[in-house]
N, C-alpha and C. Protein backbone atom coordinates (compact mmCIF):
# COMPACT_ATOMS: atom_id res chain seq x y z
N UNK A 1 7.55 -16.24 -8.60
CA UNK A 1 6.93 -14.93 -8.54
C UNK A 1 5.42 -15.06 -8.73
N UNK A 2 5.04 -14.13 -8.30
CA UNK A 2 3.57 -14.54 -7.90
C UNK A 2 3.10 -12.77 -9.14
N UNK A 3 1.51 -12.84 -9.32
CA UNK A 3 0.99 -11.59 -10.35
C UNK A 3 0.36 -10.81 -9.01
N UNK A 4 -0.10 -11.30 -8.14
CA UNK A 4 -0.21 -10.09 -6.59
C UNK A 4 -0.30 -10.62 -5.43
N UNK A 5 -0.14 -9.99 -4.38
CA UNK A 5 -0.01 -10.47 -3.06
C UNK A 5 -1.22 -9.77 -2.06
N UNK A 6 -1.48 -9.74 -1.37
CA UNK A 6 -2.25 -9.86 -0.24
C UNK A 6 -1.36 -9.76 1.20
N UNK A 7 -1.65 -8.41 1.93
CA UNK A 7 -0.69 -8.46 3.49
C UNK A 7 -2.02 -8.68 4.50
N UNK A 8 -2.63 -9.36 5.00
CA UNK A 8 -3.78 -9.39 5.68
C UNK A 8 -3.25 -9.43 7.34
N UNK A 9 -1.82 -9.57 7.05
CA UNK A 9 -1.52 -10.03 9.03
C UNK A 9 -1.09 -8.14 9.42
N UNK A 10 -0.46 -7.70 8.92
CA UNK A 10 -0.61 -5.98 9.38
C UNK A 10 0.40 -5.92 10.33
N UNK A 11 0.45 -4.67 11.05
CA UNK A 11 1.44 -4.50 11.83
C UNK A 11 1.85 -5.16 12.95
N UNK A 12 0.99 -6.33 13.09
CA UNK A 12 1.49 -7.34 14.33
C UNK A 12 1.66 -8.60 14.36
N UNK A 13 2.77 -8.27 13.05
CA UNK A 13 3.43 -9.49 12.46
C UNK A 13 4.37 -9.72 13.34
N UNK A 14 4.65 -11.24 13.67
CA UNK A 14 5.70 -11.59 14.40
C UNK A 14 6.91 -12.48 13.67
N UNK A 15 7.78 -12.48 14.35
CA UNK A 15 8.68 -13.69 13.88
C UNK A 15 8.13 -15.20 14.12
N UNK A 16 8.78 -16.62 14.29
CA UNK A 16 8.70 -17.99 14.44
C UNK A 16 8.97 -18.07 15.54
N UNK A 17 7.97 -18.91 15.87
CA UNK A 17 8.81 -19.77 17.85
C UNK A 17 7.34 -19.09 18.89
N UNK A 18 7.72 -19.32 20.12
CA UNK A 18 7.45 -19.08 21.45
C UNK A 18 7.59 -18.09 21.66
N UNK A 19 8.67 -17.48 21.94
CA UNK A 19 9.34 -16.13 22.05
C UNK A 19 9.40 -15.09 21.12
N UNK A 20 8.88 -15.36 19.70
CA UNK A 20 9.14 -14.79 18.88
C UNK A 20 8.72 -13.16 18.90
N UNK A 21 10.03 -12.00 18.29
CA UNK A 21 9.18 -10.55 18.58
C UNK A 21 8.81 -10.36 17.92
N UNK A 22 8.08 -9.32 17.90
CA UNK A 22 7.42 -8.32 16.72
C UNK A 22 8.02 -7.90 15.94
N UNK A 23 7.52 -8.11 14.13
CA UNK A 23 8.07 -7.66 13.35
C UNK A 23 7.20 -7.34 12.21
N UNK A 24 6.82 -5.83 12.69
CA UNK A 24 5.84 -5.66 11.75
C UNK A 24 5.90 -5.03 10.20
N UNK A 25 7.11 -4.93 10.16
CA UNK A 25 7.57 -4.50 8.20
C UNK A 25 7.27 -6.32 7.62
N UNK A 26 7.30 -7.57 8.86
CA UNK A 26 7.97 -8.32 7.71
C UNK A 26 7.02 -9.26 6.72
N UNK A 27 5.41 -8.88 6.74
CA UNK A 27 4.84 -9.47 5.82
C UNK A 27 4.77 -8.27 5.04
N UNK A 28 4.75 -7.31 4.22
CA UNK A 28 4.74 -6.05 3.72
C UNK A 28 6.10 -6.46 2.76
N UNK A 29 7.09 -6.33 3.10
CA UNK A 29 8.63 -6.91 2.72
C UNK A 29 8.71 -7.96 1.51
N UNK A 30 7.72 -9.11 2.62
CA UNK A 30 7.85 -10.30 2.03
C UNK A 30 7.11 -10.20 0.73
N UNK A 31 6.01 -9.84 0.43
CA UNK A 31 5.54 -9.64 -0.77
C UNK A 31 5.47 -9.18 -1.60
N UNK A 32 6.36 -7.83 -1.41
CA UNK A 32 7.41 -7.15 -2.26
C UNK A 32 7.92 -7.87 -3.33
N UNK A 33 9.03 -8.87 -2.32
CA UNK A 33 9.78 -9.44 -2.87
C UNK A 33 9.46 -10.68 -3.74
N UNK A 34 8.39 -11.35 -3.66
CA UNK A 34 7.62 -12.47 -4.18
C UNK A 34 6.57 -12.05 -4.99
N UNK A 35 6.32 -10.73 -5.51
CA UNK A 35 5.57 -10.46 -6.36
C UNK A 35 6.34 -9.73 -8.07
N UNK A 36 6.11 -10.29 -8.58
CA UNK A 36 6.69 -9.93 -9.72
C UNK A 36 6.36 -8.18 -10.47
N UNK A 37 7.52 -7.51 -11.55
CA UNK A 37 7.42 -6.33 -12.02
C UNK A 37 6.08 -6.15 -11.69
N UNK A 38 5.95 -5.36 -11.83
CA UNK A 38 4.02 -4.69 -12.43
C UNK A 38 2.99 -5.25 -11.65
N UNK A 39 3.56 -5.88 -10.54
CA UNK A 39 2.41 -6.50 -10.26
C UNK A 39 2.10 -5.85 -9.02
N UNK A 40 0.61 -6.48 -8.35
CA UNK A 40 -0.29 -5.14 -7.50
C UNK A 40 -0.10 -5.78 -6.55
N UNK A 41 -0.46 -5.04 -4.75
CA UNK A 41 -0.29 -5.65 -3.80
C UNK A 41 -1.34 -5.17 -3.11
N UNK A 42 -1.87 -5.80 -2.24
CA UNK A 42 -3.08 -5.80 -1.59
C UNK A 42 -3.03 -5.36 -0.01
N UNK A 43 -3.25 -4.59 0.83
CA UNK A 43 -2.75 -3.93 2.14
C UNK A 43 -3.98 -3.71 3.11
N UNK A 44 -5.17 -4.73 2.79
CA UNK A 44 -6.25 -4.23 4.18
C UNK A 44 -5.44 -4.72 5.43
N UNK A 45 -4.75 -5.20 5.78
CA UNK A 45 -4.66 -5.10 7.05
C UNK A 45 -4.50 -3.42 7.89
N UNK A 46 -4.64 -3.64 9.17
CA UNK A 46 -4.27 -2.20 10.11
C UNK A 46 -2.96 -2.02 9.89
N UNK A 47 -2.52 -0.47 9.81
CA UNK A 47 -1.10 0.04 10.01
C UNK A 47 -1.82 1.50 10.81
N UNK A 48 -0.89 1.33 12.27
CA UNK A 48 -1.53 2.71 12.82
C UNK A 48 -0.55 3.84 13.02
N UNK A 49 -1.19 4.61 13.08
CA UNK A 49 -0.38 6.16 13.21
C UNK A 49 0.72 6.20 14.13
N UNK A 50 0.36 5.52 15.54
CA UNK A 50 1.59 5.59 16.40
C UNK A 50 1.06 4.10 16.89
N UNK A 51 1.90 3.49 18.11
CA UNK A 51 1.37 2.19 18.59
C UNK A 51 2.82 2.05 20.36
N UNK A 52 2.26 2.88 21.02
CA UNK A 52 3.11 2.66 22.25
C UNK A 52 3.25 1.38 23.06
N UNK A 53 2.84 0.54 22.34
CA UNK A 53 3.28 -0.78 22.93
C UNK A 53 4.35 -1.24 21.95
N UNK A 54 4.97 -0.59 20.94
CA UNK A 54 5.59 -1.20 20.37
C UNK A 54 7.08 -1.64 21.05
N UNK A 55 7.86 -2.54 20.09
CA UNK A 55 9.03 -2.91 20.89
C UNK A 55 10.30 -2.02 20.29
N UNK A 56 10.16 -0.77 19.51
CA UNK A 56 11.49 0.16 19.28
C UNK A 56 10.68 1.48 18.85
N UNK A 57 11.08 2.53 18.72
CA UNK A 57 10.53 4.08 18.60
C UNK A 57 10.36 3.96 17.66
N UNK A 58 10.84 3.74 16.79
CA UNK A 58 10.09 4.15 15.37
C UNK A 58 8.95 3.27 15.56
N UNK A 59 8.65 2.57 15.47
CA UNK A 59 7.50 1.64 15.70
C UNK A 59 6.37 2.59 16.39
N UNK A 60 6.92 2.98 17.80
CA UNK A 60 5.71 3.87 18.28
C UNK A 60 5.44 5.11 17.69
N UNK A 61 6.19 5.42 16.35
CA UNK A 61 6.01 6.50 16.01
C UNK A 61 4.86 6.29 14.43
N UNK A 62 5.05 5.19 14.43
CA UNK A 62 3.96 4.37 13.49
C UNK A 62 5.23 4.42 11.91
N UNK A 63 6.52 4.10 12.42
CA UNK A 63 7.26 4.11 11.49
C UNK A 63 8.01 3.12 11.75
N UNK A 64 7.91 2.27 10.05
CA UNK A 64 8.24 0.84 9.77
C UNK A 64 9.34 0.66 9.04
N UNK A 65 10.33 -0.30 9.10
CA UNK A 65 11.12 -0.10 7.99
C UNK A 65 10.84 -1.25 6.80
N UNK A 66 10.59 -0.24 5.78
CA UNK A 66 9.70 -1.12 4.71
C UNK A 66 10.43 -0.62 3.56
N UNK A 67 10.73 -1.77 2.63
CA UNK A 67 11.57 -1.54 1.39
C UNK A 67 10.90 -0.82 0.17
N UNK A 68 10.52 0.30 0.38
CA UNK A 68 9.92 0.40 -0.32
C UNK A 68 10.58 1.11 -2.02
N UNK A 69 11.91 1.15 -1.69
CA UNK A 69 12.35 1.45 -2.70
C UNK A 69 12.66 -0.15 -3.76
N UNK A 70 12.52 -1.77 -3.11
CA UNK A 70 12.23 -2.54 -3.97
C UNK A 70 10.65 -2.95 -4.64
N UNK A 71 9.85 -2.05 -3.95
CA UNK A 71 8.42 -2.06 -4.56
C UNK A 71 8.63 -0.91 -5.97
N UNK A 72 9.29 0.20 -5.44
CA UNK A 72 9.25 1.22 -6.54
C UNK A 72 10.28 0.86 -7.73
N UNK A 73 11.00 -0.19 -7.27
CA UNK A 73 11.93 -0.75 -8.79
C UNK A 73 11.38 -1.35 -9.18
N UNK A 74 10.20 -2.23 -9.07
CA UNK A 74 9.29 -3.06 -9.35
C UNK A 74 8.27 -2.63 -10.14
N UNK A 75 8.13 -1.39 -9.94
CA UNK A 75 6.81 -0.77 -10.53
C UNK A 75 5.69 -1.26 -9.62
N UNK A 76 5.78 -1.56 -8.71
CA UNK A 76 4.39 -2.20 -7.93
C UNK A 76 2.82 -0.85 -7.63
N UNK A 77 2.04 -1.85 -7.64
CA UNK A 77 0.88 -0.82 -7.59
C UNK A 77 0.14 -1.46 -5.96
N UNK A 78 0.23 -0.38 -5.22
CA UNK A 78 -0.41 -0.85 -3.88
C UNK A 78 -2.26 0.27 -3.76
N UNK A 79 -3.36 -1.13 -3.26
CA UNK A 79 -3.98 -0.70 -2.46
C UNK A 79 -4.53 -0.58 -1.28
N UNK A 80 -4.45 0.15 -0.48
CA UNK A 80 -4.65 0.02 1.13
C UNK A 80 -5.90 0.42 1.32
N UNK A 81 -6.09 0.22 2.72
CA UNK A 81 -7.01 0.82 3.65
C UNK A 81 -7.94 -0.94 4.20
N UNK A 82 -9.09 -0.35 4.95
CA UNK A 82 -9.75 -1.17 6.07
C UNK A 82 -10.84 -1.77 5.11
N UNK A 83 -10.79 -3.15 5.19
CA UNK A 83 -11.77 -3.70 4.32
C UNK A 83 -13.19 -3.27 5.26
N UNK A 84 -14.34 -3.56 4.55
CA UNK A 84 -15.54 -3.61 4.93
C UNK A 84 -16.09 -4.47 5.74
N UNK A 85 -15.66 -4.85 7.17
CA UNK A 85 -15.57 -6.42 7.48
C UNK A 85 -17.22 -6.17 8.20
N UNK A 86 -17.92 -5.34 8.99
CA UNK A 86 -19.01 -5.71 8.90
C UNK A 86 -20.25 -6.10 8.25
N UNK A 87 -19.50 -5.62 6.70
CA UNK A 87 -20.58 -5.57 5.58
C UNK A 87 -20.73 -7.33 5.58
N UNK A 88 -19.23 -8.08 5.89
CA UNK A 88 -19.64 -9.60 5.73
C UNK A 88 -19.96 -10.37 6.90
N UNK A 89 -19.67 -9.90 7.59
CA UNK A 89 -20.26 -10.29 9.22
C UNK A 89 -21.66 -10.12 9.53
N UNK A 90 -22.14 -8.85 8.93
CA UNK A 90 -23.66 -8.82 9.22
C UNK A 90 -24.64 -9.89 9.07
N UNK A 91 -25.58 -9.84 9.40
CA UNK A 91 -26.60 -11.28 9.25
C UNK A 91 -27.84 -10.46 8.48
């Protein structure tokens, strides 16, 4: 168990391989589960409102299936949103 996690890959997470599809609950999931009680989770990556390229409807409806009832047995504390990435890119 880890004290916090970090999701930086976002909704266009895939599975393993060549072929592999889209699976964008499954870094979100994963750190759920690998982060211990009380502990915080970190969410700049993108999650968008809808996404019509997705590969099932809920997906294009910008709806994921995310455990989030093992974050809330956890007590987990999440913060989201879009990091500041030009602030470190700038010259």
């Amino acid at each position: 168990m880890v004290d916090c996690a970090v999701d930086a890959v976002s909704f266009e997470a895939k599975g393993h391989g060549h072929n592999a599809e889209g699976a964008p609950a499954t870094v979100l999931n994963s750190i759920m589960e690998v982060t211990r009680e009380a502990g915080k989770l970190g969410i700049p990556g993108m999650y968008v409102t809808g996404d019509p390229g997705a590969a099932d409807e809920a997906a294009k409806q910008g709806s994921l299936s995310i455990r989030i009832g093992l974050g809330w047995a956890r007590s987990h504390s999440y913060t989201a949103g879009q990091g500041a990435v030009m602030r470190y890119t700038a010259s």
